[in-house]
C-alpha atoms as a PDB file:
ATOM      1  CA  UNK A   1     106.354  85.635  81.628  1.00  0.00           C
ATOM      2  CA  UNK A   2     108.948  86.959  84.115  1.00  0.00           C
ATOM      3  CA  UNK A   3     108.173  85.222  87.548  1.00  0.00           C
ATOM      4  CA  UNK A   4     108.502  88.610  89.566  1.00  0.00           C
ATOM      5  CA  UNK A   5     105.549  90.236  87.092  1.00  0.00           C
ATOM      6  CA  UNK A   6     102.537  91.402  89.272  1.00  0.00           C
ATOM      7  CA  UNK A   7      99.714  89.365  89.809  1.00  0.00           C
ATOM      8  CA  UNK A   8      97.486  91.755  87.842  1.00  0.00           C
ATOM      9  CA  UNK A   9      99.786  91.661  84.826  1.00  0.00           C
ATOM     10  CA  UNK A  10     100.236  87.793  85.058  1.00  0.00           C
ATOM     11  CA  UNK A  11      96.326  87.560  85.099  1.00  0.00           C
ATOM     12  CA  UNK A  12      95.862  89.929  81.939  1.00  0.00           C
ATOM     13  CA  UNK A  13      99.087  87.897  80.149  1.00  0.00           C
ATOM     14  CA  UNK A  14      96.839  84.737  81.073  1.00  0.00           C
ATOM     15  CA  UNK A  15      93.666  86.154  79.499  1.00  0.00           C
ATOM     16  CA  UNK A  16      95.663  86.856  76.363  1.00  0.00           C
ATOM     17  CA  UNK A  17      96.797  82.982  76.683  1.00  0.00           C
ATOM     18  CA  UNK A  18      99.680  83.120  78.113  1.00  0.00           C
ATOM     19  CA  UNK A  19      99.163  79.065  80.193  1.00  0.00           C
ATOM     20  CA  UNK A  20     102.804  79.883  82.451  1.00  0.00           C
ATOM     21  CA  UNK A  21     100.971  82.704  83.716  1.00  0.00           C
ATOM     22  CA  UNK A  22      98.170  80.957  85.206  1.00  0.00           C
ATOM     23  CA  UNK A  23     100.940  78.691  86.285  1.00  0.00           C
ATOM     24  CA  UNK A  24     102.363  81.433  88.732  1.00  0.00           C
ATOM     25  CA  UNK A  25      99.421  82.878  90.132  1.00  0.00           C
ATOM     26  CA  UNK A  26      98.552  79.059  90.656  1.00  0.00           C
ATOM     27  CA  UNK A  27     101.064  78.848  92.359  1.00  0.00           C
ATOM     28  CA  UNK A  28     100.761  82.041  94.183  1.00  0.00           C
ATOM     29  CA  UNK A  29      97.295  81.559  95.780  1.00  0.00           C
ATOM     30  CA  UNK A  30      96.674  78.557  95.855  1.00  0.00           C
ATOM     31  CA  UNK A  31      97.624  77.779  99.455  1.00  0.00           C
ATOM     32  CA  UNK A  32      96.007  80.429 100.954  1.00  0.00           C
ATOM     33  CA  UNK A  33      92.839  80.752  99.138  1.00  0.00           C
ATOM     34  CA  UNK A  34      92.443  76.432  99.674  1.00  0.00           C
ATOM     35  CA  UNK A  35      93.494  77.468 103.743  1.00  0.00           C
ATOM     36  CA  UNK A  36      90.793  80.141 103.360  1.00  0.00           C
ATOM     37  CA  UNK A  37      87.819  78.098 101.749  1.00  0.00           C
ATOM     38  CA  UNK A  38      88.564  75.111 104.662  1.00  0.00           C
ATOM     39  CA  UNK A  39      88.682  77.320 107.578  1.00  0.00           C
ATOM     40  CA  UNK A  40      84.921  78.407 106.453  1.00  0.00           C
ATOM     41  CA  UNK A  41      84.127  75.096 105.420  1.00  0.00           C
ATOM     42  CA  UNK A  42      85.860  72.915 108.104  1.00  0.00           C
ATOM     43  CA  UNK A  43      85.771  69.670 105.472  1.00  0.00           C
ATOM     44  CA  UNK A  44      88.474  68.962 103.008  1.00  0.00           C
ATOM     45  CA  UNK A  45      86.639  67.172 100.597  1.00  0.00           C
ATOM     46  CA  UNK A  46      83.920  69.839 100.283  1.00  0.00           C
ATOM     47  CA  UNK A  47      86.730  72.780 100.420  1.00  0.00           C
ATOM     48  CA  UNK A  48      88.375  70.850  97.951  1.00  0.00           C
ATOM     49  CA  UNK A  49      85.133  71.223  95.431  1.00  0.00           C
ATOM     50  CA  UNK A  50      84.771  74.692  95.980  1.00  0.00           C
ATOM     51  CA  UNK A  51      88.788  75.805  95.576  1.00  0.00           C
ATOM     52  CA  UNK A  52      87.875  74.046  92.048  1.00  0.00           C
ATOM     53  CA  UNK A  53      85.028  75.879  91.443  1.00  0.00           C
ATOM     54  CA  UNK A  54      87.010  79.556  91.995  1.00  0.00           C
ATOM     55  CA  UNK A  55      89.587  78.660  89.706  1.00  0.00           C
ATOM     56  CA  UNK A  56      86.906  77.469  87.597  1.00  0.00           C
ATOM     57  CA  UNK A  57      85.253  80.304  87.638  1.00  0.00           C
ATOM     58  CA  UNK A  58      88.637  82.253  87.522  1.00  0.00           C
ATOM     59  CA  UNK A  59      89.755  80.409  84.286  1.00  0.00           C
ATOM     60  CA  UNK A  60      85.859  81.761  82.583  1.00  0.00           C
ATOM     61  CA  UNK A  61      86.250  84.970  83.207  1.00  0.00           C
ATOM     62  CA  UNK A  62      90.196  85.263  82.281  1.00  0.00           C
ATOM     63  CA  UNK A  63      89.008  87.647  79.061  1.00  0.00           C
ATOM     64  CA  UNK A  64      86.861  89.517  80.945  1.00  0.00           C
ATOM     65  CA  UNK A  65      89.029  89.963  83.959  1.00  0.00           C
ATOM     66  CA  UNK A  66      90.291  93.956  84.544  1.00  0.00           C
ATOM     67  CA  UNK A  67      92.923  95.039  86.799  1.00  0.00           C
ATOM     68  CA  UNK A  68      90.217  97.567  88.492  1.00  0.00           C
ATOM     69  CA  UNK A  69      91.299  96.556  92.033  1.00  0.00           C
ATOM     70  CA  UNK A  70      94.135  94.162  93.026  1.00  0.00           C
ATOM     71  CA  UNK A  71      94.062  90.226  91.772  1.00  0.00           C
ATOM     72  CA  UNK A  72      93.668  88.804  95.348  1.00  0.00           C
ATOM     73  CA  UNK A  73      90.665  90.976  96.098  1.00  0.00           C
ATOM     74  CA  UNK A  74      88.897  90.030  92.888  1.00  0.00           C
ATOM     75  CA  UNK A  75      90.170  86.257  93.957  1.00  0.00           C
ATOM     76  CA  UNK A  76      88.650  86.386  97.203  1.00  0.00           C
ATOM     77  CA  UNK A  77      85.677  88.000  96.289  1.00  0.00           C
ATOM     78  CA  UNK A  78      85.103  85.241  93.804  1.00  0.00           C
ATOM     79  CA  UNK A  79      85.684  82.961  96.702  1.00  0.00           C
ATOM     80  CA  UNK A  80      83.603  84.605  98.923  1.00  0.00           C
ATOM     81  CA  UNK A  81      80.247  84.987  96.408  1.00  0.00           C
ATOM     82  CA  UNK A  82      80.904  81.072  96.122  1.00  0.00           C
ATOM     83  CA  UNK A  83      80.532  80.507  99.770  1.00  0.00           C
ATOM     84  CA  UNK A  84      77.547  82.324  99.859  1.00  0.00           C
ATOM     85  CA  UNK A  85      76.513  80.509  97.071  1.00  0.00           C
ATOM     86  CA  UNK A  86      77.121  77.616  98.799  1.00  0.00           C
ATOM     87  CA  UNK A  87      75.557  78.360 102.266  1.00  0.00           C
ATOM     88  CA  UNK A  88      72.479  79.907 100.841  1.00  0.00           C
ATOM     89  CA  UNK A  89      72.388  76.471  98.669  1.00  0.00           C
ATOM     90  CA  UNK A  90      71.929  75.060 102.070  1.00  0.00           C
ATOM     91  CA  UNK A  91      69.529  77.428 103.840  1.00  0.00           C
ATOM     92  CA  UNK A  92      71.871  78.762 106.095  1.00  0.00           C
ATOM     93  CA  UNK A  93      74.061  82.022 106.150  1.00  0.00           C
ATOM     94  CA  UNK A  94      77.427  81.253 107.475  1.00  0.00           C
ATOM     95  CA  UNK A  95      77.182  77.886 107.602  1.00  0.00           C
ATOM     96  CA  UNK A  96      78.152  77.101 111.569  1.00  0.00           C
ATOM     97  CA  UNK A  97      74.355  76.870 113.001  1.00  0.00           C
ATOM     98  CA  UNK A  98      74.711  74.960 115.861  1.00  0.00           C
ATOM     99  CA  UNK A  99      76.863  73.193 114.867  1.00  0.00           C
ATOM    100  CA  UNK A 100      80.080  74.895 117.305  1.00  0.00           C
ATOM    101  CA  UNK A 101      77.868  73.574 120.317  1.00  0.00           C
ATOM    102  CA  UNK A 102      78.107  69.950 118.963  1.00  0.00           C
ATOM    103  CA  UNK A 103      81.412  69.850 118.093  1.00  0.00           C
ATOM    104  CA  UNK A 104      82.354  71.143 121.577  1.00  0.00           C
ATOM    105  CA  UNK A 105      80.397  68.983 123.380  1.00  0.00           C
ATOM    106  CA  UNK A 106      82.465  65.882 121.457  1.00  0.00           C
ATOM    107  CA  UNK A 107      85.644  67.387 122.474  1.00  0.00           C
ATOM    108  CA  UNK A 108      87.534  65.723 125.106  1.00  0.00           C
ATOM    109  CA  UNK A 109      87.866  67.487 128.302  1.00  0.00           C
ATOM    110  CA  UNK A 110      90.967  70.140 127.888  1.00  0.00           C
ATOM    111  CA  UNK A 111      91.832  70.403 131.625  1.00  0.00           C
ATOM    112  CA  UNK A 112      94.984  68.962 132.062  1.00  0.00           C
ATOM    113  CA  UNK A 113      98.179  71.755 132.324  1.00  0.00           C
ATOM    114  CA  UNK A 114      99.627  69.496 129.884  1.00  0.00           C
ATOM    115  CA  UNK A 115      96.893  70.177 127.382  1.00  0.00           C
ATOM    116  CA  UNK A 116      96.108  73.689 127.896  1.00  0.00           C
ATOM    117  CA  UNK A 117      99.587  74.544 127.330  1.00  0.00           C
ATOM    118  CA  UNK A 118      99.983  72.891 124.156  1.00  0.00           C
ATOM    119  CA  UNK A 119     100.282  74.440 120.880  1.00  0.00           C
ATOM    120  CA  UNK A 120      97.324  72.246 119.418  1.00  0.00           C
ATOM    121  CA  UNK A 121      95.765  72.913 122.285  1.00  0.00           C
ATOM    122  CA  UNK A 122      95.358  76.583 121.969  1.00  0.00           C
ATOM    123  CA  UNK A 123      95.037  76.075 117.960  1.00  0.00           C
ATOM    124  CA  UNK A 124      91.853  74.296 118.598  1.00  0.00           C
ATOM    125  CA  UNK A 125      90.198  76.847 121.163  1.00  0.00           C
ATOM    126  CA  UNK A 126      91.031  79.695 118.595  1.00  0.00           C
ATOM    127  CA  UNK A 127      89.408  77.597 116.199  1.00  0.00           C
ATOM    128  CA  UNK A 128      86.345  76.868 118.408  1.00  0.00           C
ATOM    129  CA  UNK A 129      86.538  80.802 119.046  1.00  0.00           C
ATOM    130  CA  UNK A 130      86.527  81.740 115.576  1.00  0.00           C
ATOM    131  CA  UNK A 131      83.210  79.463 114.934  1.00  0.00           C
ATOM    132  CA  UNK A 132      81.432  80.886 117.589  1.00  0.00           C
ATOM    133  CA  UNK A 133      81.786  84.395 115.392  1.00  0.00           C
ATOM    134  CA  UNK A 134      79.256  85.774 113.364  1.00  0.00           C
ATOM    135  CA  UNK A 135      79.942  84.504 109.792  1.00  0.00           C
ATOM    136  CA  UNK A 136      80.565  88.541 108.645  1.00  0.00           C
ATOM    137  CA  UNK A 137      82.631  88.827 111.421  1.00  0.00           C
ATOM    138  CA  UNK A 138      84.510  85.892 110.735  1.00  0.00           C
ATOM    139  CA  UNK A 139      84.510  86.696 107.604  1.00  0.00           C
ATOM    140  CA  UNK A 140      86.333  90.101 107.379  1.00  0.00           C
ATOM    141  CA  UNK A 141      89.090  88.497 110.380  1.00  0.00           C
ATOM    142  CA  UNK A 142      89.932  85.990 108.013  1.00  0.00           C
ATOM    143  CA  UNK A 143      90.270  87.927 105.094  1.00  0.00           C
ATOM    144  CA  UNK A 144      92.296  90.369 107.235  1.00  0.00           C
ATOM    145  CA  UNK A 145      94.625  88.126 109.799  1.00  0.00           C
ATOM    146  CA  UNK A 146      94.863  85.140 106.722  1.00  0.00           C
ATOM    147  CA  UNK A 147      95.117  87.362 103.759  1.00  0.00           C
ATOM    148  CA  UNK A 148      96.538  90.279 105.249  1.00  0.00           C
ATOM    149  CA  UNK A 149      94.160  92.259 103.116  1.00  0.00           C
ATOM    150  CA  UNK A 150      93.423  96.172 103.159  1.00  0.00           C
ATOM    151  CA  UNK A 151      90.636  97.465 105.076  1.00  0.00           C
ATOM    152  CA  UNK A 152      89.422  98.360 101.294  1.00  0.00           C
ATOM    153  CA  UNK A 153      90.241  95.140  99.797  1.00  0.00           C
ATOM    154  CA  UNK A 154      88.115  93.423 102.496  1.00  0.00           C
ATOM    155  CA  UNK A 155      85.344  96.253 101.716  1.00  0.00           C
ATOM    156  CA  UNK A 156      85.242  95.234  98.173  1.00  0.00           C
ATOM    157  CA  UNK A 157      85.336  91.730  98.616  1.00  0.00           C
ATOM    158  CA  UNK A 158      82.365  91.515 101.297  1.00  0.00           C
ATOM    159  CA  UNK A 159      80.179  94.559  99.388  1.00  0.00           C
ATOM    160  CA  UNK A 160      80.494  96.634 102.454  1.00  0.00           C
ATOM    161  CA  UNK A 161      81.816  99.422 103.656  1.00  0.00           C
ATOM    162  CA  UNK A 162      85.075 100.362 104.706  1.00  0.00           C
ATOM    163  CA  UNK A 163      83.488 101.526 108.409  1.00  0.00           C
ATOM    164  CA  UNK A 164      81.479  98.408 108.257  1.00  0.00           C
ATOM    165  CA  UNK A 165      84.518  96.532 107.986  1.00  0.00           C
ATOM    166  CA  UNK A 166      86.521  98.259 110.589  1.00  0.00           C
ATOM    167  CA  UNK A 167      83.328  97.455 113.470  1.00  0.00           C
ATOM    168  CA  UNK A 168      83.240  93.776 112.232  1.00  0.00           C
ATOM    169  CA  UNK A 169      86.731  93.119 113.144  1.00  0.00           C
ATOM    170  CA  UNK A 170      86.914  95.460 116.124  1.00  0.00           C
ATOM    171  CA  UNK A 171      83.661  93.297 117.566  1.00  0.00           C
ATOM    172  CA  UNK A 172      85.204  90.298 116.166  1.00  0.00           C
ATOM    173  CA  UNK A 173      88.833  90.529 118.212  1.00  0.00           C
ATOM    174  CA  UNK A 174      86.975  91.647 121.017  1.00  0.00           C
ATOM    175  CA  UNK A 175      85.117  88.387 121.099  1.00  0.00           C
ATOM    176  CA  UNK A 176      87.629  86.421 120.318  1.00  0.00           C
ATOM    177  CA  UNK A 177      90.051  88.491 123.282  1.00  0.00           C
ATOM    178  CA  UNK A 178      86.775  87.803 125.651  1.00  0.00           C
ATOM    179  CA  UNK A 179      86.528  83.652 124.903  1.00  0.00           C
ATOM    180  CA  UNK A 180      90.204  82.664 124.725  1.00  0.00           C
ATOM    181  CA  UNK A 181      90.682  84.885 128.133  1.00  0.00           C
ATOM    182  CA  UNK A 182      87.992  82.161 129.497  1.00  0.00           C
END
């Protein structure tokens, strides 16, 4: 299978059993779909299990699979149902219930000009920022800023619409704007 093939056609060659296609997308995704599942998840181990789980799930429905929107949407999407899968699982939605208050309280005092001004510095307040968000906020930014996904694409992943969409990550940047101007 030619490496510069689209995703879509790679993923119908791999239904048809073509293993070096799989290989590709593999390759393809799987940094950013593992980056995606830990930033929700915030454990490796347990992002670990679920990035299996996708291409799990991925690999079962390779015969079924129709190019009907773009590979990385239906990708993410799978993702995404698994995570709710997952939180639900737990009796949560989103998955960060108190827990952002904890984790801040444990963090060491960030005063210092040193600090503040560090790049791992202002990695970790974005991070803390991004927790305190709604999980369908945070959601749809991720799947936007991480993914660089289409308005639609996000729309089709999350089972909302496009409008929807566009106020969760308008309310969502304007949150995040508000805490990291704090």
């Amino acid at each position: 299978m030619d490496a510069d093939a689209t995703d879509e056609a790679l993923m119908m060659a791999y239904g048809r059993g073509d293993a070096t296609a799989f290989e590709t997308l593999y390759a393809r995704h799987r940094g950013g779909l593992f980056r995606y599942l830990l930033r929700h998840l915030r454990q490796q181990a347990l992002a670990e299990e679920l990035f299996q789980d996708v291409w799990s799930r991925l690999i079962g429905a390779r015969e079924r699979y129709r190019p009907d929107a773009k590979f990385s949407t239906w990708l993410y999407q799978i993702a995404s149902n698994r995570l709710t899968d997952h939180w639900r699982a737990l009796g949560r939605q989103g998955g960060f219930v108190d827990e952002g208050d904890e984790r801040i309280e444990r963090e060491p005092d960030p005063s210092t000009p040193e600090r503040e001004m560090s790049q791992f510095e202002q990695r970790r307040q974005l991070q803390r920022a991004l927790e305190e968000l709604p999980a369908e906020q945070r959601e749809v930014l991720l799947l936007r800023l991480d993914r660089e996904l289409e308005l639609e694409e996000i729309a089709q992943i999350t089972g909302v619409g496009r409008e929807t969409v566009k106020s969760r990550l308008r309310y969502a940047m304007d949150k995040l704007r508000s805490r990291l101007r704090s």
